[in-house]
C-alpha atoms as a PDB file:
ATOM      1  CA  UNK A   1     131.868 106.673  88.588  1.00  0.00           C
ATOM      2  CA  UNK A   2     130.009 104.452  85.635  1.00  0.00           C
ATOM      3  CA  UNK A   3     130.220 107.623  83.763  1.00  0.00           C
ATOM      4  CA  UNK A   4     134.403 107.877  83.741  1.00  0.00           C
ATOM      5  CA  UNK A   5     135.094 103.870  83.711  1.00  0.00           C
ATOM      6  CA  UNK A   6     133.510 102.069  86.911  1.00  0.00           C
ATOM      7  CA  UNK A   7     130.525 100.996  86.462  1.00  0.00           C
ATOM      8  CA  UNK A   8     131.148  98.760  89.462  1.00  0.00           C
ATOM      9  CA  UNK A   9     132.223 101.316  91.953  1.00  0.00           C
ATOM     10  CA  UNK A  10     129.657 102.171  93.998  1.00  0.00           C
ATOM     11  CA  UNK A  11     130.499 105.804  96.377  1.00  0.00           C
ATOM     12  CA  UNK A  12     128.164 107.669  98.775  1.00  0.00           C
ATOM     13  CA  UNK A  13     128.809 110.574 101.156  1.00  0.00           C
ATOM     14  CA  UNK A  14     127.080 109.674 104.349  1.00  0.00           C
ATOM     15  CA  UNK A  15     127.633 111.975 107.782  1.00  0.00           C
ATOM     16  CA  UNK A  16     126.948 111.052 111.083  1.00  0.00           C
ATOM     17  CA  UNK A  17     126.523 111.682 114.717  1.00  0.00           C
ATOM     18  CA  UNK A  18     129.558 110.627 116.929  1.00  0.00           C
ATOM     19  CA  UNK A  19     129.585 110.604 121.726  1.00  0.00           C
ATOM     20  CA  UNK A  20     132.893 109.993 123.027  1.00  0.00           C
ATOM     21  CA  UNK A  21     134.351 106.240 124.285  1.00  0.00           C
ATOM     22  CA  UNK A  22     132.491 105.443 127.246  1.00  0.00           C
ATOM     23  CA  UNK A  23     129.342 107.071 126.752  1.00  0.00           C
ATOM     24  CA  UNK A  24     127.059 105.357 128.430  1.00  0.00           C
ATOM     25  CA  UNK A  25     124.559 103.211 126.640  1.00  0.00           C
ATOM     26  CA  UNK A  26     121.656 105.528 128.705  1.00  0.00           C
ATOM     27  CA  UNK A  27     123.376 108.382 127.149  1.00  0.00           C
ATOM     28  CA  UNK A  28     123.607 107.333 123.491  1.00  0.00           C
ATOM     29  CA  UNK A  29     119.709 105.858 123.643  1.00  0.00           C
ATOM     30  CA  UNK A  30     118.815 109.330 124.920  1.00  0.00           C
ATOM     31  CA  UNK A  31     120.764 110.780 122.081  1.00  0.00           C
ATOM     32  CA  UNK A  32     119.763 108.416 119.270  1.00  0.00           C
ATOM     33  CA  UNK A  33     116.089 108.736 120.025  1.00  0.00           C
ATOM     34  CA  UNK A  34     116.198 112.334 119.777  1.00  0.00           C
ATOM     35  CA  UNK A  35     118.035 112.574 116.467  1.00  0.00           C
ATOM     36  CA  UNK A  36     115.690 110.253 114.619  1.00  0.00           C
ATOM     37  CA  UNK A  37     112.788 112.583 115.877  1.00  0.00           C
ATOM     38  CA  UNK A  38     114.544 115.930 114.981  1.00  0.00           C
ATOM     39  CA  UNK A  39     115.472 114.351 111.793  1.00  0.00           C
ATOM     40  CA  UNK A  40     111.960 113.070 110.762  1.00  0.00           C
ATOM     41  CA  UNK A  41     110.119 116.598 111.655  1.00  0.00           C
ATOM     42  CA  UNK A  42     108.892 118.177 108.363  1.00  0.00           C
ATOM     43  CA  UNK A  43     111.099 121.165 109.107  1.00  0.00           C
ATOM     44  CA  UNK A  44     114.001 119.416 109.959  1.00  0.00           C
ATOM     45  CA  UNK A  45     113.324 117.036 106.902  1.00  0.00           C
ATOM     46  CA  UNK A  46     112.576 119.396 104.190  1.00  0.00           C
ATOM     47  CA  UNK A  47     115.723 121.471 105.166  1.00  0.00           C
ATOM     48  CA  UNK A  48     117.704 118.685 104.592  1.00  0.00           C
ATOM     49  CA  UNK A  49     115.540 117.467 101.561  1.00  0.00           C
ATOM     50  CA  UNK A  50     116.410 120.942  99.965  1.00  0.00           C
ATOM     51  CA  UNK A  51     120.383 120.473 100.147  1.00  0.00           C
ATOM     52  CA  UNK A  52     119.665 117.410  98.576  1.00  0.00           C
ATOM     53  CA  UNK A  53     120.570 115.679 101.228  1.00  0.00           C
ATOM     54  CA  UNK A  54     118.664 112.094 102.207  1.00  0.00           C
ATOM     55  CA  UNK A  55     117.630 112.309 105.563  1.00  0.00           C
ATOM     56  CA  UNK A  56     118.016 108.801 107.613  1.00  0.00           C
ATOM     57  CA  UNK A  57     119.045 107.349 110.331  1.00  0.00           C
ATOM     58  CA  UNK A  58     119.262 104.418 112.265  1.00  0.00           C
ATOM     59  CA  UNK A  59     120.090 102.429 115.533  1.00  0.00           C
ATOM     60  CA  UNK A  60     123.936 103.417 116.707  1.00  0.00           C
ATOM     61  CA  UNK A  61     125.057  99.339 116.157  1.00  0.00           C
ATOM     62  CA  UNK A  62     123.929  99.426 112.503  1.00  0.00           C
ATOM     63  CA  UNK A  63     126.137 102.823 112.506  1.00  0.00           C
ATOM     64  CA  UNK A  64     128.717 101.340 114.444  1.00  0.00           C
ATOM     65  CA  UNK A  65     128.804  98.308 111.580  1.00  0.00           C
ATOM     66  CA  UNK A  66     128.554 100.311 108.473  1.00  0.00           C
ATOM     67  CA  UNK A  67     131.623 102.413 109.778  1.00  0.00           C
ATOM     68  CA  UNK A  68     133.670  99.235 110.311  1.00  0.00           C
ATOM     69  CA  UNK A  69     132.523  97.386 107.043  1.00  0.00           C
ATOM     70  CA  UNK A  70     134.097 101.027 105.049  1.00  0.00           C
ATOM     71  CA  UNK A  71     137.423 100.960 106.995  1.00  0.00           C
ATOM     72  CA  UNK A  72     137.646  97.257 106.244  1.00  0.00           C
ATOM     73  CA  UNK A  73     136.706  97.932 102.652  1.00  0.00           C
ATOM     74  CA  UNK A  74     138.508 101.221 102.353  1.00  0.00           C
ATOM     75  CA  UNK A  75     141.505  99.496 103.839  1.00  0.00           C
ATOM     76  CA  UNK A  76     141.901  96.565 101.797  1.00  0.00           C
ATOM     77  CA  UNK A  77     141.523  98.433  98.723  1.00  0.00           C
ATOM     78  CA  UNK A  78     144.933 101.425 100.123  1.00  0.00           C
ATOM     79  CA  UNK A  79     146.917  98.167 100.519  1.00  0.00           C
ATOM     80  CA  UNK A  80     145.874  96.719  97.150  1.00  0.00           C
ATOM     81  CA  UNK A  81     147.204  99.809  95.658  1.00  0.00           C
ATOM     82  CA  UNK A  82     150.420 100.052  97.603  1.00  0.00           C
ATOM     83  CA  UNK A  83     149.129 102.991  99.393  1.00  0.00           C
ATOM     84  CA  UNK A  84     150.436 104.792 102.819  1.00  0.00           C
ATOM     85  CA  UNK A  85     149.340 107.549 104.726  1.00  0.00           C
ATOM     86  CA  UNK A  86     151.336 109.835 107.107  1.00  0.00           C
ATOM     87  CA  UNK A  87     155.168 110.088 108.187  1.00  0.00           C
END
């Protein structure tokens, strides 16, 4: 973005892992736990290394409170400039 104009606009792609409303907590531990080990095997790991892609991961509240800082963000800045999605 610093290259075209914005220096100060900082963008990332980031993908996640999603369970339905109303998993249990039991559930999403089980699920969470599993994910960081898949994700910090070497094979796992060097896969995603070699799509340049930065393997992480953390607890599912951190998730949970990145996701709602973006929409927050994401949101202020569609009103700022005027803008509205669907019918």
């Amino acid at each position: 973005m610093a290259e075209i104009g914005y220096p100060d606009v900082n963008t990332y792609f980031w993908s996640g892992f999603f369970a339905p409303a109303g998993t249990s907590q039991a559930i999403i531990k089980k699920l969470e736990t599993a994910l960081q080990q898949s994700i910090k095997s070497p094979e796992v790991s060097n896969k995603l290394k070699a799509l340049a892609v930065n393997p992480g991961g953390g607890p599912s509240d951190e998730f949970a409170r990145m996701i709602a800082d973006e929409i927050k963000a994401y949101s202020e800045i569609a009103k700022a400039a005027n803008l509205t999605f669907g019918d």
